[in-house]
PDB file of N, CA and C in Angstrom:
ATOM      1  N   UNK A   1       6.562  -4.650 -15.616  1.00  0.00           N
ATOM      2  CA  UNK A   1       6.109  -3.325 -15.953  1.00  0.00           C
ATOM      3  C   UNK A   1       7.008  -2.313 -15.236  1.00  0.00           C
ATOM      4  N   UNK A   2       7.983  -1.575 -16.220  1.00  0.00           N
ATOM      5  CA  UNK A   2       8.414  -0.685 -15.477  1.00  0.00           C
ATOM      6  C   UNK A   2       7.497   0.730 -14.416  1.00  0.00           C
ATOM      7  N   UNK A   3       7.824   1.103 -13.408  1.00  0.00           N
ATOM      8  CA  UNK A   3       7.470   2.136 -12.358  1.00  0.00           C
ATOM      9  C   UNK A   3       8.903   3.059 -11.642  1.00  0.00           C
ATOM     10  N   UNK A   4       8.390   4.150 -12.261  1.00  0.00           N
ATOM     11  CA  UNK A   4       9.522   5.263 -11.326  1.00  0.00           C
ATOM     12  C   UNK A   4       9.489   5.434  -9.912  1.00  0.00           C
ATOM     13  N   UNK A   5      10.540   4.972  -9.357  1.00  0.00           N
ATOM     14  CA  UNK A   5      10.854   5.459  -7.915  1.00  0.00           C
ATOM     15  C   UNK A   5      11.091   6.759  -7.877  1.00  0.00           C
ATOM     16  N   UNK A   6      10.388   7.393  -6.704  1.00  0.00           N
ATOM     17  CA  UNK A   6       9.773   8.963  -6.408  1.00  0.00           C
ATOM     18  C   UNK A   6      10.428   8.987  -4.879  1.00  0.00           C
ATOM     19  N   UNK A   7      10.615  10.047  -5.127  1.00  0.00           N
ATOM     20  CA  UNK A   7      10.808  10.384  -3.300  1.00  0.00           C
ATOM     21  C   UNK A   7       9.319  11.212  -2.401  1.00  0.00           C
ATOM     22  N   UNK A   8       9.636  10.997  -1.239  1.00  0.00           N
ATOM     23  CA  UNK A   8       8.335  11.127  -0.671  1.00  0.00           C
ATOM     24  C   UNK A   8       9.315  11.240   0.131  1.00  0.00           C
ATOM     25  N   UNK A   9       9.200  12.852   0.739  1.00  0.00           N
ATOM     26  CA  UNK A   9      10.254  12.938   2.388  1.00  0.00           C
ATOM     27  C   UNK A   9      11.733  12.585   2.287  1.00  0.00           C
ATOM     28  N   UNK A  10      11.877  12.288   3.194  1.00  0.00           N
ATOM     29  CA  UNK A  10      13.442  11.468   3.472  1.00  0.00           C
ATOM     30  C   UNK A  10      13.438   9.786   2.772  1.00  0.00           C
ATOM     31  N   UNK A  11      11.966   9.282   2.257  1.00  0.00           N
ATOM     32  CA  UNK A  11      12.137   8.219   1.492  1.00  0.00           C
ATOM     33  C   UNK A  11      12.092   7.788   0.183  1.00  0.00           C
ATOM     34  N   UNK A  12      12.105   6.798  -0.133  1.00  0.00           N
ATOM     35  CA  UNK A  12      11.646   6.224  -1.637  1.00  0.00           C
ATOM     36  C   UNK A  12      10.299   5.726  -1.574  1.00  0.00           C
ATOM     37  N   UNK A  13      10.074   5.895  -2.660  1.00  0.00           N
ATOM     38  CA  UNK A  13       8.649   4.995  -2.536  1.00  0.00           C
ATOM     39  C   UNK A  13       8.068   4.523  -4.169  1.00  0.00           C
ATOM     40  N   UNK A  14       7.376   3.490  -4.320  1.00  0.00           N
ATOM     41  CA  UNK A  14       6.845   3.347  -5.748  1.00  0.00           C
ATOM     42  C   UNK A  14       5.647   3.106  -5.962  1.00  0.00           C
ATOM     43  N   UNK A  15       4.720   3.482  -7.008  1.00  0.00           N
ATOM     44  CA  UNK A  15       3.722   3.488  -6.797  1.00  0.00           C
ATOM     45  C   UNK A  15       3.140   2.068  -7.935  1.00  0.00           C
ATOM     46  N   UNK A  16       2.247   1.606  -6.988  1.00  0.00           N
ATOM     47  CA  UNK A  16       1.572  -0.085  -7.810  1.00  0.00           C
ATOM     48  C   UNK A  16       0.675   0.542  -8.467  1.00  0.00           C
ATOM     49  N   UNK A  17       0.811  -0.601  -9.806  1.00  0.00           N
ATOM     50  CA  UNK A  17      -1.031  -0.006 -10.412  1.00  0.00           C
ATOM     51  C   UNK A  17      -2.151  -0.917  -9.871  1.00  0.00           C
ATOM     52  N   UNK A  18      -3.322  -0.120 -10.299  1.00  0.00           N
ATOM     53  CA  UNK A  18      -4.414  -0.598  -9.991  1.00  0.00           C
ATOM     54  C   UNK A  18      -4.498  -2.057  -9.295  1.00  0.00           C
ATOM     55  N   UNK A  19      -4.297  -2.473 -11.010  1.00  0.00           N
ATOM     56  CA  UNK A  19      -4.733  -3.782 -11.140  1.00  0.00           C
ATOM     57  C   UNK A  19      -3.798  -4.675 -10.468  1.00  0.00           C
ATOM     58  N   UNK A  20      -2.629  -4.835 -10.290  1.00  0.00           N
ATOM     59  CA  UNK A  20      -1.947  -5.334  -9.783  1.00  0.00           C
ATOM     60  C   UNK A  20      -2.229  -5.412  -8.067  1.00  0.00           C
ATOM     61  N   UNK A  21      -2.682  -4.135  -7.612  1.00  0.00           N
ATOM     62  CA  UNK A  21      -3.117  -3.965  -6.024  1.00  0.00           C
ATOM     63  C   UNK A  21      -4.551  -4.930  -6.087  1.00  0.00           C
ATOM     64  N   UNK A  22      -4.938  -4.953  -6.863  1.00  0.00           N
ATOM     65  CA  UNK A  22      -6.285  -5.875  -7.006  1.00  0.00           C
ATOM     66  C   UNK A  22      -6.218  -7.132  -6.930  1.00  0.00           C
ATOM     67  N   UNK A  23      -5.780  -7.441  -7.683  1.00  0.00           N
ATOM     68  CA  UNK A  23      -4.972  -8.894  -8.195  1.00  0.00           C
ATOM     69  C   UNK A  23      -4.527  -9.184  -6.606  1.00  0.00           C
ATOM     70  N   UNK A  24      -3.711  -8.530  -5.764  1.00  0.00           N
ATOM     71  CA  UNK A  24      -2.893  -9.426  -4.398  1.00  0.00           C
ATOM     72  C   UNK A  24      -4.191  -8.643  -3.144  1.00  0.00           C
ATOM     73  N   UNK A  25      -5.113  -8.252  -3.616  1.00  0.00           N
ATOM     74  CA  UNK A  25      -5.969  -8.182  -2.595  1.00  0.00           C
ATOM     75  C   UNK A  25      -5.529  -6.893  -1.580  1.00  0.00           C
ATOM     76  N   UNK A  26      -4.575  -5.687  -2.271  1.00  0.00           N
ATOM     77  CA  UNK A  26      -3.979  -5.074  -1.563  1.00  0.00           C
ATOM     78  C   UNK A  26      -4.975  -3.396  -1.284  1.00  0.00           C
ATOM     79  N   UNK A  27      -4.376  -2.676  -0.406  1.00  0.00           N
ATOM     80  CA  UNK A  27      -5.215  -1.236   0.155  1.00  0.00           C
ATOM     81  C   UNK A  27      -4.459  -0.594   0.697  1.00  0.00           C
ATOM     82  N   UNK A  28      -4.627   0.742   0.534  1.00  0.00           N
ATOM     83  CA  UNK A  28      -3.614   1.493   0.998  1.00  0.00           C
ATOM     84  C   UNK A  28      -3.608   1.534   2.485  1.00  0.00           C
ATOM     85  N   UNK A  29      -2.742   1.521   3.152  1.00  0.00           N
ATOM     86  CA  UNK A  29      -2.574   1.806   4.806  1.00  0.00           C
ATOM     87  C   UNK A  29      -2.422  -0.254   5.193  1.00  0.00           C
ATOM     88  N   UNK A  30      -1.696  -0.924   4.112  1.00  0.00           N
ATOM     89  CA  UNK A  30      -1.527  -2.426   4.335  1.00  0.00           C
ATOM     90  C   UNK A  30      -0.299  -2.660   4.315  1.00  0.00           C
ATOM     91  N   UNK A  31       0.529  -3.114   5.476  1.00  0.00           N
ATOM     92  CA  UNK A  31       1.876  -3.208   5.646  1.00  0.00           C
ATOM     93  C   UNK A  31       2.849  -4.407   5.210  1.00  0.00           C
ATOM     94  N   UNK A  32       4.025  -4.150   4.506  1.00  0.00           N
ATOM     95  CA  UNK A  32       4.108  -5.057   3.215  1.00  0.00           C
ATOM     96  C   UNK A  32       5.876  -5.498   3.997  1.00  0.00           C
ATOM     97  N   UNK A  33       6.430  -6.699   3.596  1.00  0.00           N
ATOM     98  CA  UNK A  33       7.726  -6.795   4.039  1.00  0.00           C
ATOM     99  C   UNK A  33       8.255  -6.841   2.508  1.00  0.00           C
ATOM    100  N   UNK A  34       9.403  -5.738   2.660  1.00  0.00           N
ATOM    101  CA  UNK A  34      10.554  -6.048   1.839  1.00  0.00           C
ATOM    102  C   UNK A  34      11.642  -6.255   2.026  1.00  0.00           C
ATOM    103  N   UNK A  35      12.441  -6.908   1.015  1.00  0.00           N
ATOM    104  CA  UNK A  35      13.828  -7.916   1.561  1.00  0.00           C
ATOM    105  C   UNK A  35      14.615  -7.998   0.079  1.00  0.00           C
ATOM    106  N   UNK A  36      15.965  -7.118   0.371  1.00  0.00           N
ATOM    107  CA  UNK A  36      16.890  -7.390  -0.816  1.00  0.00           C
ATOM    108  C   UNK A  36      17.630  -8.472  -0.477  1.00  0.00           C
ATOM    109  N   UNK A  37      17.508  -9.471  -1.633  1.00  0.00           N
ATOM    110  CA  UNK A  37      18.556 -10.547  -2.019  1.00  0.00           C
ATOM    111  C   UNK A  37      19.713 -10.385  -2.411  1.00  0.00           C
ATOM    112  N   UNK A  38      20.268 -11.208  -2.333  1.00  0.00           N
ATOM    113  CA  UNK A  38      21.884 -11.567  -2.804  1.00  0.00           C
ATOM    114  C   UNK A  38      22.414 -11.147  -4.021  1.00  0.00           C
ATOM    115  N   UNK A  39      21.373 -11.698  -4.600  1.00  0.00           N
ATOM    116  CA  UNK A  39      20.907 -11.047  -6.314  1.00  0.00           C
ATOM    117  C   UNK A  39      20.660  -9.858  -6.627  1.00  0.00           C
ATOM    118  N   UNK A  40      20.401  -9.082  -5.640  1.00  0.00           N
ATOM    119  CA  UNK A  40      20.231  -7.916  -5.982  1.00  0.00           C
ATOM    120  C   UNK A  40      18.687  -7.784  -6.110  1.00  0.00           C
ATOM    121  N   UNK A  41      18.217  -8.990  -6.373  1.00  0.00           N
ATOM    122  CA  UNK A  41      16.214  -8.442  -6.730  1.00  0.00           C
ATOM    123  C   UNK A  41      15.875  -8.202  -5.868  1.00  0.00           C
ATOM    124  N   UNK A  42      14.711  -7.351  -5.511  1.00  0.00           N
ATOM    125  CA  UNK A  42      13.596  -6.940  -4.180  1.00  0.00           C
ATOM    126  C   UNK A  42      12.800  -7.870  -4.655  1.00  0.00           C
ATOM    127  N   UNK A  43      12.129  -7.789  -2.985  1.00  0.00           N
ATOM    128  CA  UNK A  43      10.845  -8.622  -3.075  1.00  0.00           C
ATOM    129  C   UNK A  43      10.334  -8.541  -1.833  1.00  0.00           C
ATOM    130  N   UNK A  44       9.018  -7.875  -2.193  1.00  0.00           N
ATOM    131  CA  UNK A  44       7.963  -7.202  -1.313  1.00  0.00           C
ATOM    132  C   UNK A  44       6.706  -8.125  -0.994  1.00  0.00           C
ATOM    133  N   UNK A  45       6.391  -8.565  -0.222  1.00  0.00           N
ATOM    134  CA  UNK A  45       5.176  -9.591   0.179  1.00  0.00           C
ATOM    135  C   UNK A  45       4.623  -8.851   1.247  1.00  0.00           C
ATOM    136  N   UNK A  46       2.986  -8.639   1.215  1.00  0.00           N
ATOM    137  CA  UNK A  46       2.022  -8.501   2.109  1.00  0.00           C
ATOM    138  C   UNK A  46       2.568  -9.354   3.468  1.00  0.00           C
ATOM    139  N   UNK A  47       2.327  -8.234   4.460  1.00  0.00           N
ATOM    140  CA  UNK A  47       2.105  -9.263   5.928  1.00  0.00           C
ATOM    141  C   UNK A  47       1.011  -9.270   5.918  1.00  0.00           C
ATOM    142  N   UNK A  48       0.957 -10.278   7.012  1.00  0.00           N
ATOM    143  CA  UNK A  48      -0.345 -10.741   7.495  1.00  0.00           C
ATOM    144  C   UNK A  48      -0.512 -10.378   8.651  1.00  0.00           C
ATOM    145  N   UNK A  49      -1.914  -9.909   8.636  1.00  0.00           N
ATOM    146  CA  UNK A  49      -2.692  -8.899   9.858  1.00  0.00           C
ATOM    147  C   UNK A  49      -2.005  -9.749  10.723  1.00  0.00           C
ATOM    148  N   UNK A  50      -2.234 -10.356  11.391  1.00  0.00           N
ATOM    149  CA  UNK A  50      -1.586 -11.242  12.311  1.00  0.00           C
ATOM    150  C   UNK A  50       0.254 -10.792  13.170  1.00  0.00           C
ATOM    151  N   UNK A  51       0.374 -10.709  11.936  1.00  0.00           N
ATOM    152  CA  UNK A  51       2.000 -10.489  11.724  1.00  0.00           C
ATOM    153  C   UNK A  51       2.642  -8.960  12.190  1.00  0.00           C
ATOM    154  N   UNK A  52       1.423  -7.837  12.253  1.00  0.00           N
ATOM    155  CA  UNK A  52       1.507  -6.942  12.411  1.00  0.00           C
ATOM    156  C   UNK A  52       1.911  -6.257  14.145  1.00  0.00           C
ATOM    157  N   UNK A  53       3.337  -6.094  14.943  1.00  0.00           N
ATOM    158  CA  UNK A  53       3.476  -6.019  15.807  1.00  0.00           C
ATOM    159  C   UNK A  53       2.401  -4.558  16.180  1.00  0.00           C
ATOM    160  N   UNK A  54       1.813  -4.969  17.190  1.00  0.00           N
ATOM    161  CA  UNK A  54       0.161  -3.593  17.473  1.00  0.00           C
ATOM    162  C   UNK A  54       1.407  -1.900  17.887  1.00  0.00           C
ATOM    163  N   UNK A  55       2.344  -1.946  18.215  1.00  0.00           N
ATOM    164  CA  UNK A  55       3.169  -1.041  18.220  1.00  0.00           C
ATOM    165  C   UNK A  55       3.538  -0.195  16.644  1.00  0.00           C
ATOM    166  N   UNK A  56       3.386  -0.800  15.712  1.00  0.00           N
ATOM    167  CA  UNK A  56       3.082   0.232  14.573  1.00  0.00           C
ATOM    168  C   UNK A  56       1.749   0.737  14.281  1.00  0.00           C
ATOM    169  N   UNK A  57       0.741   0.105  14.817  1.00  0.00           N
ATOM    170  CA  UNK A  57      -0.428   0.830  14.613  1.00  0.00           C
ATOM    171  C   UNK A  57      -0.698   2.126  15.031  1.00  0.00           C
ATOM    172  N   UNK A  58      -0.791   2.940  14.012  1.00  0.00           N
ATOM    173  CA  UNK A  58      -1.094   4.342  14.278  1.00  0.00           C
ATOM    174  C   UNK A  58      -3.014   5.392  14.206  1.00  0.00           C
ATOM    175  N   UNK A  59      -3.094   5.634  14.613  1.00  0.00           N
ATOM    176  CA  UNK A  59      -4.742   6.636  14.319  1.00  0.00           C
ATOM    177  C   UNK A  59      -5.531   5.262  14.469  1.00  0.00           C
ATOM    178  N   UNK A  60      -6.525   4.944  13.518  1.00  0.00           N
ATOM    179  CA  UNK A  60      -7.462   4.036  13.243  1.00  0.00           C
ATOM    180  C   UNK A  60      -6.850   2.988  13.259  1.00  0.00           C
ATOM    181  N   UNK A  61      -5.894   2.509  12.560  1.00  0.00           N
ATOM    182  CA  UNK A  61      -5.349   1.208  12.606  1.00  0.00           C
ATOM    183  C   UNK A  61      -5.407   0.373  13.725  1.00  0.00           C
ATOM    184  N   UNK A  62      -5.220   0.274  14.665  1.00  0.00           N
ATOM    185  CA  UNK A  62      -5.165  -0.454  16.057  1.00  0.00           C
ATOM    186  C   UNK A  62      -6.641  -1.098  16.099  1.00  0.00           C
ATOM    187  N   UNK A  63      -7.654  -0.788  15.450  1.00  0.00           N
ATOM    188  CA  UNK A  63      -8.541  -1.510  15.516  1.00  0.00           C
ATOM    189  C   UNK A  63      -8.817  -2.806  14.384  1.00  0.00           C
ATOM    190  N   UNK A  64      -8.030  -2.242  13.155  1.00  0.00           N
ATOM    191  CA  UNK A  64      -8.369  -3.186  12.581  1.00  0.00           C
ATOM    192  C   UNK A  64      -7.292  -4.213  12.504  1.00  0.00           C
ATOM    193  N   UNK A  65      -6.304  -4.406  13.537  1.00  0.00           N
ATOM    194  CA  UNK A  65      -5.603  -5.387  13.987  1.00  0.00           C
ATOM    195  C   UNK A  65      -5.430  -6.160  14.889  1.00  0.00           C
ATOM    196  N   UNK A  66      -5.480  -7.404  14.524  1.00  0.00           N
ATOM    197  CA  UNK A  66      -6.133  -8.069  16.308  1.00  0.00           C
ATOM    198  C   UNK A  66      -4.827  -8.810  17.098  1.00  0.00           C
ATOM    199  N   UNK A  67      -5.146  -9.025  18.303  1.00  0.00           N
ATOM    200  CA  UNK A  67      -4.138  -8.930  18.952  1.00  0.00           C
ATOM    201  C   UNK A  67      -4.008 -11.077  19.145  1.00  0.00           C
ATOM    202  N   UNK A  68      -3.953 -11.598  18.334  1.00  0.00           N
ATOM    203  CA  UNK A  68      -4.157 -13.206  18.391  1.00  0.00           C
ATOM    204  C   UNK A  68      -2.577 -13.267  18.435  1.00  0.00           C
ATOM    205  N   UNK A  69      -2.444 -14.468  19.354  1.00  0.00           N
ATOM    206  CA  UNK A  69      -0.831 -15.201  19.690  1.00  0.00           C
ATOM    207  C   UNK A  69      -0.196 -15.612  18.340  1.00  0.00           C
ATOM    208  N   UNK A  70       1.471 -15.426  18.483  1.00  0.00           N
ATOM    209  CA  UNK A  70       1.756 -15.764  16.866  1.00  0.00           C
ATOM    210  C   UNK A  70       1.991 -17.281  17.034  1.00  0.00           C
ATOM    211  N   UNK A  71       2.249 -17.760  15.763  1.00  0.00           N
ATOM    212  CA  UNK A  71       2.091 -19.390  15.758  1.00  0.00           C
ATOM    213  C   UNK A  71       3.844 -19.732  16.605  1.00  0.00           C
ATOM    214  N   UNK A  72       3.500 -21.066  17.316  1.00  0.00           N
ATOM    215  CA  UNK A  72       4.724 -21.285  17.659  1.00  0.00           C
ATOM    216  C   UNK A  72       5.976 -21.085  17.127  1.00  0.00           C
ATOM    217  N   UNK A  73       6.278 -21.659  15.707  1.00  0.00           N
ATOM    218  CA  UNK A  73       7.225 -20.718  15.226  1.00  0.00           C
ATOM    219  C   UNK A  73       7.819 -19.427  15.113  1.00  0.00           C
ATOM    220  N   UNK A  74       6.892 -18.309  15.440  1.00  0.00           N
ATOM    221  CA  UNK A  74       6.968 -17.107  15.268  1.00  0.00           C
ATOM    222  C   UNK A  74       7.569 -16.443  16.314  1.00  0.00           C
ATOM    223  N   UNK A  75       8.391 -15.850  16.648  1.00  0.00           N
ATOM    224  CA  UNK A  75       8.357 -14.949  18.216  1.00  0.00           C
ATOM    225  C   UNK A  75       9.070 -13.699  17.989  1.00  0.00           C
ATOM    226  N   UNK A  76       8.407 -12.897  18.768  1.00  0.00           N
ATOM    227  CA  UNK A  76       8.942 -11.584  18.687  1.00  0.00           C
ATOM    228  C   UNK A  76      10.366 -11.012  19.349  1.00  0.00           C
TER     229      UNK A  76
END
């Protein structure tokens, strides 16, 4: 489904529909990783609360992120 990239500030940004934010269980103020390929395609995947270093949490957020050890693999 095509979507127009908009500027917002000094950035880009695009806006999801509905259903699609539904469908991946998504909400606004939910922090997403994106990563251009080789190929040229994007590809944007939900982090996981978990995943969320507590140093971006801003206003309210800091609560609804918990502060659990990342899995051995993981390190900051």
């Amino acid at each position: 489904m095509p979507t127009k990239l908009c500027k917002w500030g000094n950035s880009l940004g695009l806006r999801m529909p509905q259903h699609i934010a539904e469908r991946a269980s998504l909400h606004a103020g939910d922090y997403m990783y994106v990563r251009l390929l080789d190929s040229g395609d994007i590809v944007i995947r939900p982090v996981n609360e978990r995943e969320v270093h507590s140093g971006y949490a801003t206003d309210g957020a800091q609560s609804q992120i918990t502060n659990k050890a990342p899995a051995a693999e993981e390190k900051w």
